[in-house]
Every structure is written in C-alpha cells, then in structure tokens.
N, C-alpha and C. Protein backbone atom coordinates (compact mmCIF):
# COMPACT_ATOMS: atom_id res chain seq x y z
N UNK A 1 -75.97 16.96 77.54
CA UNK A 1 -76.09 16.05 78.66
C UNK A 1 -76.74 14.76 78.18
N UNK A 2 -76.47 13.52 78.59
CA UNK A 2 -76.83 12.43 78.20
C UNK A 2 -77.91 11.92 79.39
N UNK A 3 -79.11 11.24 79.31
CA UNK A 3 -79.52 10.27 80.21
C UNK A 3 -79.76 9.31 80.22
N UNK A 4 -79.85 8.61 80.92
CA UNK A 4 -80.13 7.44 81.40
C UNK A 4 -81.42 6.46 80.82
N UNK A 5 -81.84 5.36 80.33
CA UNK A 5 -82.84 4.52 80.42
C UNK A 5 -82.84 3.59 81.64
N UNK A 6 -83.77 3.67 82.55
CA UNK A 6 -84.20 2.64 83.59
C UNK A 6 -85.27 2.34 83.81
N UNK A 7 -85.74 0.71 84.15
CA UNK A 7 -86.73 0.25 84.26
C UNK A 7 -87.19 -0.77 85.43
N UNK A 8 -88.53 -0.94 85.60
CA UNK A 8 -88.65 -1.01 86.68
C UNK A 8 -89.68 -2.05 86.52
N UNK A 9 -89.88 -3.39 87.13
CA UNK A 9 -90.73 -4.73 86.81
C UNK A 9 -90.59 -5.86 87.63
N UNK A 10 -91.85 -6.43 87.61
CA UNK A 10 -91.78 -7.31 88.37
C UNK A 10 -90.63 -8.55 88.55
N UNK A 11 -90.19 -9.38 89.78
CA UNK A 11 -89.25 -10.89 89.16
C UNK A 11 -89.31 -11.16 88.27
N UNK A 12 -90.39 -11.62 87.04
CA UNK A 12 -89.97 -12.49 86.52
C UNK A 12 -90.09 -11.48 84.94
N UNK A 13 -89.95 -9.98 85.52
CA UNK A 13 -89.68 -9.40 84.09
C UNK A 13 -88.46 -8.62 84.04
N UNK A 14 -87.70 -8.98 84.74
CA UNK A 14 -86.43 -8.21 85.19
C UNK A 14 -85.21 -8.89 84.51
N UNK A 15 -85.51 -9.97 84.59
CA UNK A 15 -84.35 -10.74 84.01
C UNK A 15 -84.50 -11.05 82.91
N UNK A 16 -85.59 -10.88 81.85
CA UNK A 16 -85.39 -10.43 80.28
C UNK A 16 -85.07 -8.64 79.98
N UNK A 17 -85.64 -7.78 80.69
CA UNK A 17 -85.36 -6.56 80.50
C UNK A 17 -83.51 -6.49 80.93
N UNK A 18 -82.66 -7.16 81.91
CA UNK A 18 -81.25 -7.34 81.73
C UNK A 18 -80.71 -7.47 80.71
N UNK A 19 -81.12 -9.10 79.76
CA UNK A 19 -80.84 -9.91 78.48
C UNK A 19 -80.88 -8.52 77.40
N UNK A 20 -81.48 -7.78 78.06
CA UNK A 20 -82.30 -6.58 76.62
C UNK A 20 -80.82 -5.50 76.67
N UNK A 21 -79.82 -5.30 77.98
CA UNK A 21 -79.06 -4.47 78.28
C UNK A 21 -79.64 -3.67 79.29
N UNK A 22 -80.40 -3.55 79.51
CA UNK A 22 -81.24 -2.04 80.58
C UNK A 22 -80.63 -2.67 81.55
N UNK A 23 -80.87 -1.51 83.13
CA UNK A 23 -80.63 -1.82 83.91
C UNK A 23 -82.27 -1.75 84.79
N UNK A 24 -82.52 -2.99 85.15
CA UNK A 24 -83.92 -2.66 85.42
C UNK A 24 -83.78 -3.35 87.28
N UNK A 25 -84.87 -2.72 87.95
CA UNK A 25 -85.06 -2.53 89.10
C UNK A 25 -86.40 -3.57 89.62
N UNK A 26 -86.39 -4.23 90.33
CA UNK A 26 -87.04 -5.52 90.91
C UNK A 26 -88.33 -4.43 91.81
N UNK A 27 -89.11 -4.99 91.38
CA UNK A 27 -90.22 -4.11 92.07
C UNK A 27 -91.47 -5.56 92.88
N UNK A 28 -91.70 -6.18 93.93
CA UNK A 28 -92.52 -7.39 93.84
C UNK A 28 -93.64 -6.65 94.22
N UNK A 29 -94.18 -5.65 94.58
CA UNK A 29 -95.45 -5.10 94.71
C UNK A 29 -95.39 -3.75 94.07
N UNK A 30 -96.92 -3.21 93.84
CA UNK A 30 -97.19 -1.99 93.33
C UNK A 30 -96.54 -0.93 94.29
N UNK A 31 -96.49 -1.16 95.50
CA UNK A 31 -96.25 -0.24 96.57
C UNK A 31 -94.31 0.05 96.39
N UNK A 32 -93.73 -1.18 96.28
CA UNK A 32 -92.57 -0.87 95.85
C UNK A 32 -92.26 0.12 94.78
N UNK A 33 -92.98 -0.29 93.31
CA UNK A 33 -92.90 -0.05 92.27
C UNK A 33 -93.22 1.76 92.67
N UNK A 34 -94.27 2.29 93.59
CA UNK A 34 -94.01 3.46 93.17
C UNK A 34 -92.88 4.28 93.74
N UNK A 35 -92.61 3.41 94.95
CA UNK A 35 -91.36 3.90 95.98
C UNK A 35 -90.41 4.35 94.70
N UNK A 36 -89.74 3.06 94.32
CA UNK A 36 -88.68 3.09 93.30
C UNK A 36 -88.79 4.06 92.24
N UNK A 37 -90.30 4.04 91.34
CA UNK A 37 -90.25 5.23 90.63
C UNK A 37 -90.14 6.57 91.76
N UNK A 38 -90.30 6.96 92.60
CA UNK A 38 -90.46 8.51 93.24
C UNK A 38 -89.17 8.83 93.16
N UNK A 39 -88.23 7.54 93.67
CA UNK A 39 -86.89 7.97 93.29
C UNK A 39 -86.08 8.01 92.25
N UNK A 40 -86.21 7.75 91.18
CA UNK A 40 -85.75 7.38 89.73
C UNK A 40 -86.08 9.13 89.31
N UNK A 41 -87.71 9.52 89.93
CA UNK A 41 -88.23 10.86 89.14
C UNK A 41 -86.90 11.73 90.12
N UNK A 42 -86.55 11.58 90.85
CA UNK A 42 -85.23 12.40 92.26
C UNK A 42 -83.75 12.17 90.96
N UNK A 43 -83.64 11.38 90.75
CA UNK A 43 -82.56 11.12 90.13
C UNK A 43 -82.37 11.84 88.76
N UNK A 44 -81.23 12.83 88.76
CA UNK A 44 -81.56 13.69 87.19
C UNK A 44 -80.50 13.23 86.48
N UNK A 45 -80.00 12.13 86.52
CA UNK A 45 -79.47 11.78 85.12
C UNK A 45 -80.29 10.32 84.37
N UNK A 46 -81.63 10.23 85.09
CA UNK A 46 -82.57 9.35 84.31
C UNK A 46 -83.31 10.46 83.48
N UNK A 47 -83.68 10.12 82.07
CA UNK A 47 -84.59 10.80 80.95
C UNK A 47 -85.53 9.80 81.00
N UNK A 48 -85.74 8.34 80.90
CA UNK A 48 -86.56 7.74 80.22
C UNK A 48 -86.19 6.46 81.93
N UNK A 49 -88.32 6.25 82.02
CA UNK A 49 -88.28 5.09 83.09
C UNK A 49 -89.34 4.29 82.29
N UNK A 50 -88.96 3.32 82.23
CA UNK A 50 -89.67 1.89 81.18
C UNK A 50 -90.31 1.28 83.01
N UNK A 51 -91.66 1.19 83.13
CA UNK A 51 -92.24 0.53 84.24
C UNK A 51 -93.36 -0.14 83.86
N UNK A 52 -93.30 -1.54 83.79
CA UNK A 52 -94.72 -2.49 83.67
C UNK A 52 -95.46 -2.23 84.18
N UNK A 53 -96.42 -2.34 83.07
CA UNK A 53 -98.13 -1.71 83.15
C UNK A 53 -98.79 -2.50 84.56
N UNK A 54 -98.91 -3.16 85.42
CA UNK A 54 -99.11 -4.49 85.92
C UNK A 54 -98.70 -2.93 87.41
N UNK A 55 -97.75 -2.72 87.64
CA UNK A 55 -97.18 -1.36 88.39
C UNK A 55 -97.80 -0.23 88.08
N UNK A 56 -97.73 -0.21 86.79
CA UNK A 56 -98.09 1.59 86.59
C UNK A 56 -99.81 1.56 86.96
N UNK A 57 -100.46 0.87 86.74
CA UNK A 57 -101.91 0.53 86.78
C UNK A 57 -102.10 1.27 87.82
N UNK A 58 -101.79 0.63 89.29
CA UNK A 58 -101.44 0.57 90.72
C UNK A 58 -101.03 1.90 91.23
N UNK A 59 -100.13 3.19 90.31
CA UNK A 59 -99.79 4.01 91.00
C UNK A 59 -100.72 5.19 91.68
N UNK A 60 -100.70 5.37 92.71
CA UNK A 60 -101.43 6.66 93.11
C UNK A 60 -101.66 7.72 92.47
N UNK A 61 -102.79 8.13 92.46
CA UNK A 61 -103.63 9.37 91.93
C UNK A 61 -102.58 10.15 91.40
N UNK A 62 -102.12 10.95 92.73
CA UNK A 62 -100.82 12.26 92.88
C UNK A 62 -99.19 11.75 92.20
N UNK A 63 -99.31 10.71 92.51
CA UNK A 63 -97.44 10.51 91.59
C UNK A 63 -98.16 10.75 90.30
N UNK A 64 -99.08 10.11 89.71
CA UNK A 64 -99.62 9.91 88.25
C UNK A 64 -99.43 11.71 87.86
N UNK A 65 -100.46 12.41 88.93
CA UNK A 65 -100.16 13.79 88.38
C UNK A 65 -98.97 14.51 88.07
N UNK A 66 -98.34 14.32 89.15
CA UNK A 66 -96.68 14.28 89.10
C UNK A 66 -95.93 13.79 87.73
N UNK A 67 -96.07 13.08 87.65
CA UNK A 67 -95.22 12.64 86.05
C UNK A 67 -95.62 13.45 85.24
N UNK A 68 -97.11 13.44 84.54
CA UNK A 68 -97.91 14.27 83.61
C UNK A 68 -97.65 15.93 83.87
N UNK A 69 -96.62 16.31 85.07
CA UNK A 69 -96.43 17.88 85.20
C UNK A 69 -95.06 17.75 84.60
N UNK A 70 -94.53 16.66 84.64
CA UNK A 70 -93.30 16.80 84.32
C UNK A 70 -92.57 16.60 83.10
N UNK A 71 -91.46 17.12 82.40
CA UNK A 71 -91.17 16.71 81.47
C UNK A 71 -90.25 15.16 81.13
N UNK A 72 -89.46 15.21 82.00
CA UNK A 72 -88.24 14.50 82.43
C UNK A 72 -88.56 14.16 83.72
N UNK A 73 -88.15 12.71 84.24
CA UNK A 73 -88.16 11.78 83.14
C UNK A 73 -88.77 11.33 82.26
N UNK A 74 -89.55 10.72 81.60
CA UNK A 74 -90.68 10.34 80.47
C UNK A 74 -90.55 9.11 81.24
N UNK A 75 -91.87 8.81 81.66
CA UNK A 75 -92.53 7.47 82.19
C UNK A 75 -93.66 6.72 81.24
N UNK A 76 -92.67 5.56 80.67
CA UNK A 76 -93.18 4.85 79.81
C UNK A 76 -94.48 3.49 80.56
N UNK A 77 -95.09 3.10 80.44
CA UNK A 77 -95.51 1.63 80.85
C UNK A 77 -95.54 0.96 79.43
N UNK A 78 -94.72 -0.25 79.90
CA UNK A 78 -94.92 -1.47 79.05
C UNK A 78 -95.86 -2.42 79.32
N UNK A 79 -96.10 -3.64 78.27
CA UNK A 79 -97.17 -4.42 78.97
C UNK A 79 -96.38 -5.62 79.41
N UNK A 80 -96.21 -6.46 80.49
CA UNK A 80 -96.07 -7.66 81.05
C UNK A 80 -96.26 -9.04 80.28
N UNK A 81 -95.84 -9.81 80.53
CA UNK A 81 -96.10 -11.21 80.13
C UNK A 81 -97.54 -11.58 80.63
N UNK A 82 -98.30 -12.45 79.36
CA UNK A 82 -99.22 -13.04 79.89
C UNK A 82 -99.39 -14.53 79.99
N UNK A 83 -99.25 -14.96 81.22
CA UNK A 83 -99.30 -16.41 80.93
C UNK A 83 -101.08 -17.12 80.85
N UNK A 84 -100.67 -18.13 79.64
CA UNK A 84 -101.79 -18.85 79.14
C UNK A 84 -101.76 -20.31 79.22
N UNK A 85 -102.62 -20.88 79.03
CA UNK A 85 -102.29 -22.17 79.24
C UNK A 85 -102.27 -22.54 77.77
N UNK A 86 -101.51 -23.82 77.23
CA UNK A 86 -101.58 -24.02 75.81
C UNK A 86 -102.86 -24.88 74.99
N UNK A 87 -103.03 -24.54 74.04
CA UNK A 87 -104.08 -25.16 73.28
C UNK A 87 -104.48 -26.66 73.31
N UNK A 88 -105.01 -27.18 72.80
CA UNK A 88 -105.89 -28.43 73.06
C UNK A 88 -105.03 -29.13 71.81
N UNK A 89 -103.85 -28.81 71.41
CA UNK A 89 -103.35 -29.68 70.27
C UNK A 89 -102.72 -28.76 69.02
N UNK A 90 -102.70 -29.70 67.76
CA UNK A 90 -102.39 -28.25 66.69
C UNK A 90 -103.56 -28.31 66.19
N UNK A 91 -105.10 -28.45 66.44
CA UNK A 91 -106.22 -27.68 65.45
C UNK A 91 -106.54 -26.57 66.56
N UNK A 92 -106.38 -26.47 67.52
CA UNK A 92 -106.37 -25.45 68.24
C UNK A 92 -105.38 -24.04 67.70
N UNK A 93 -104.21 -24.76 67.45
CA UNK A 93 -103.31 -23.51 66.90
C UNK A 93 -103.55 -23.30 65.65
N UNK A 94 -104.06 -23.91 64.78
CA UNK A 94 -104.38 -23.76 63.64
C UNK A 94 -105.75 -22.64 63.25
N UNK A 95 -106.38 -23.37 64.48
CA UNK A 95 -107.99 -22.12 64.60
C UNK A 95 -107.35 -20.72 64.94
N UNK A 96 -106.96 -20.78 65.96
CA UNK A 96 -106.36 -19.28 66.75
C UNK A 96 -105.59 -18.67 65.49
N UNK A 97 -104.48 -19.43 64.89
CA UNK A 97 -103.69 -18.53 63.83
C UNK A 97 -104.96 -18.04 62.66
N UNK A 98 -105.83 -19.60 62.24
CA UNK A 98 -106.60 -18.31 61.35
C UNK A 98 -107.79 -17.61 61.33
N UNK A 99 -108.03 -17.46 63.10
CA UNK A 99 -108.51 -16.34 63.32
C UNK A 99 -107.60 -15.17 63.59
N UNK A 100 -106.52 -14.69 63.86
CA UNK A 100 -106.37 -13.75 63.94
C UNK A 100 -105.56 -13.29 62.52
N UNK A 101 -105.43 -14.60 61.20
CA UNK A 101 -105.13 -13.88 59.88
C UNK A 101 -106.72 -13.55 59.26
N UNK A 102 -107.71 -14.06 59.38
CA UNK A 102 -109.38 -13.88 59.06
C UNK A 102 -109.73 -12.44 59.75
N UNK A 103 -109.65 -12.76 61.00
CA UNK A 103 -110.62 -11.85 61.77
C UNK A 103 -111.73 -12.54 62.47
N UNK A 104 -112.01 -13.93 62.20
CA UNK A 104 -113.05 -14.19 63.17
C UNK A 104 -112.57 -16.02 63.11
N UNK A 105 -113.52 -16.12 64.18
CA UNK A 105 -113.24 -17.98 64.37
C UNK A 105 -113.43 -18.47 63.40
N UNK A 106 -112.82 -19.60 62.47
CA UNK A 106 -113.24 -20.99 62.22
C UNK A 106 -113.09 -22.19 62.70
N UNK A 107 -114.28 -22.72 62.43
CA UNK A 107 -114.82 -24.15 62.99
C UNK A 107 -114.22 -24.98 61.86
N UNK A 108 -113.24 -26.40 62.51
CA UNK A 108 -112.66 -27.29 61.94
C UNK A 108 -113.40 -28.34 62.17
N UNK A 109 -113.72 -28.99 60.71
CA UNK A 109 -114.60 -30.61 60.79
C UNK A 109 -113.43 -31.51 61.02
C-alpha cells in the first residue's frame, strides 16, 4: 500500500510547500490547523503529515496524545519562516557571517 505526504501551514507557507510538489492545506489559525490535522489522522491513505511548528505548538493536550499513540500517520512539525528586518549595511553582514563561522561576535573598527 502506498501513502500519501500532506501538509498543513499557514498563507504564506503554503505556497512554497506547493512549489516543493506537496499538497499542502491552508490552516490561518491554530484552531483550524488542529481541525484539519484530526482529519488527515481519519484519512488512511495519509502516512506522513508535514504541519508548521507555529500550529503544532498550539495543538491540544489530547490530539498531541493521540498522535504519540499512534503509528500512522507520522506527524512531522517543521519550522516556519522567520521574518527579520535587514542589517544596518554590509559590516553588519559581514559581523553576523563571522560570527556564526567564529562562534562569537566581532567588533569592526
């Protein structure tokens, strides 16, 4: 038997998870998001539900237990986009890149 990958994310993560091939499911609140998963877990030709962390955070106590009893589907959370605002220039990007090739800040004269 074959199943299914489906996923489940907010507007503005739905329409890169498409670009990706999935078929992913528009969720604009947590409350949706668990609706949609309760039914995805109803649906037995899904194996695998890809749902942004941003949702999964949000789900109730008892669905949470629910998944963890279950084998199938496998309920993944991914993490979301984070929007940032951009740096103060390129010594800004220059600091940030070599702190995270260092490990810690440097200060540019």
């Amino acid at each position: 038997m074959s199943y299914r990958v489906r996923a489940i994310g907010r507007p503005e993560v739905v329409a890169g998870l498409a670009l990706a091939g999935l078929r992913p499911t528009e969720a604009a609140t947590p409350e949706q998001g668990a609706a949609l998963l309760k039914e995805m877990l109803a649906a037995p030709e899904v194996g695998v539900v890809l749902i942004e962390n941003g949702l999964y955070d949000h789900l109730p106590d008892d669905l949470r237990r629910r998944i963890g009893r279950r084998p199938l589907p496998m309920v993944v959370p991914f993490p979301g986009p984070t929007w940032q605002a951009l740096g103060e220039g390129p010594e800004a990007y220059i600091v940030d890149l070599l702190r995270q090739v260092i490990g810690y800040r440097v200060r540019l004269r």
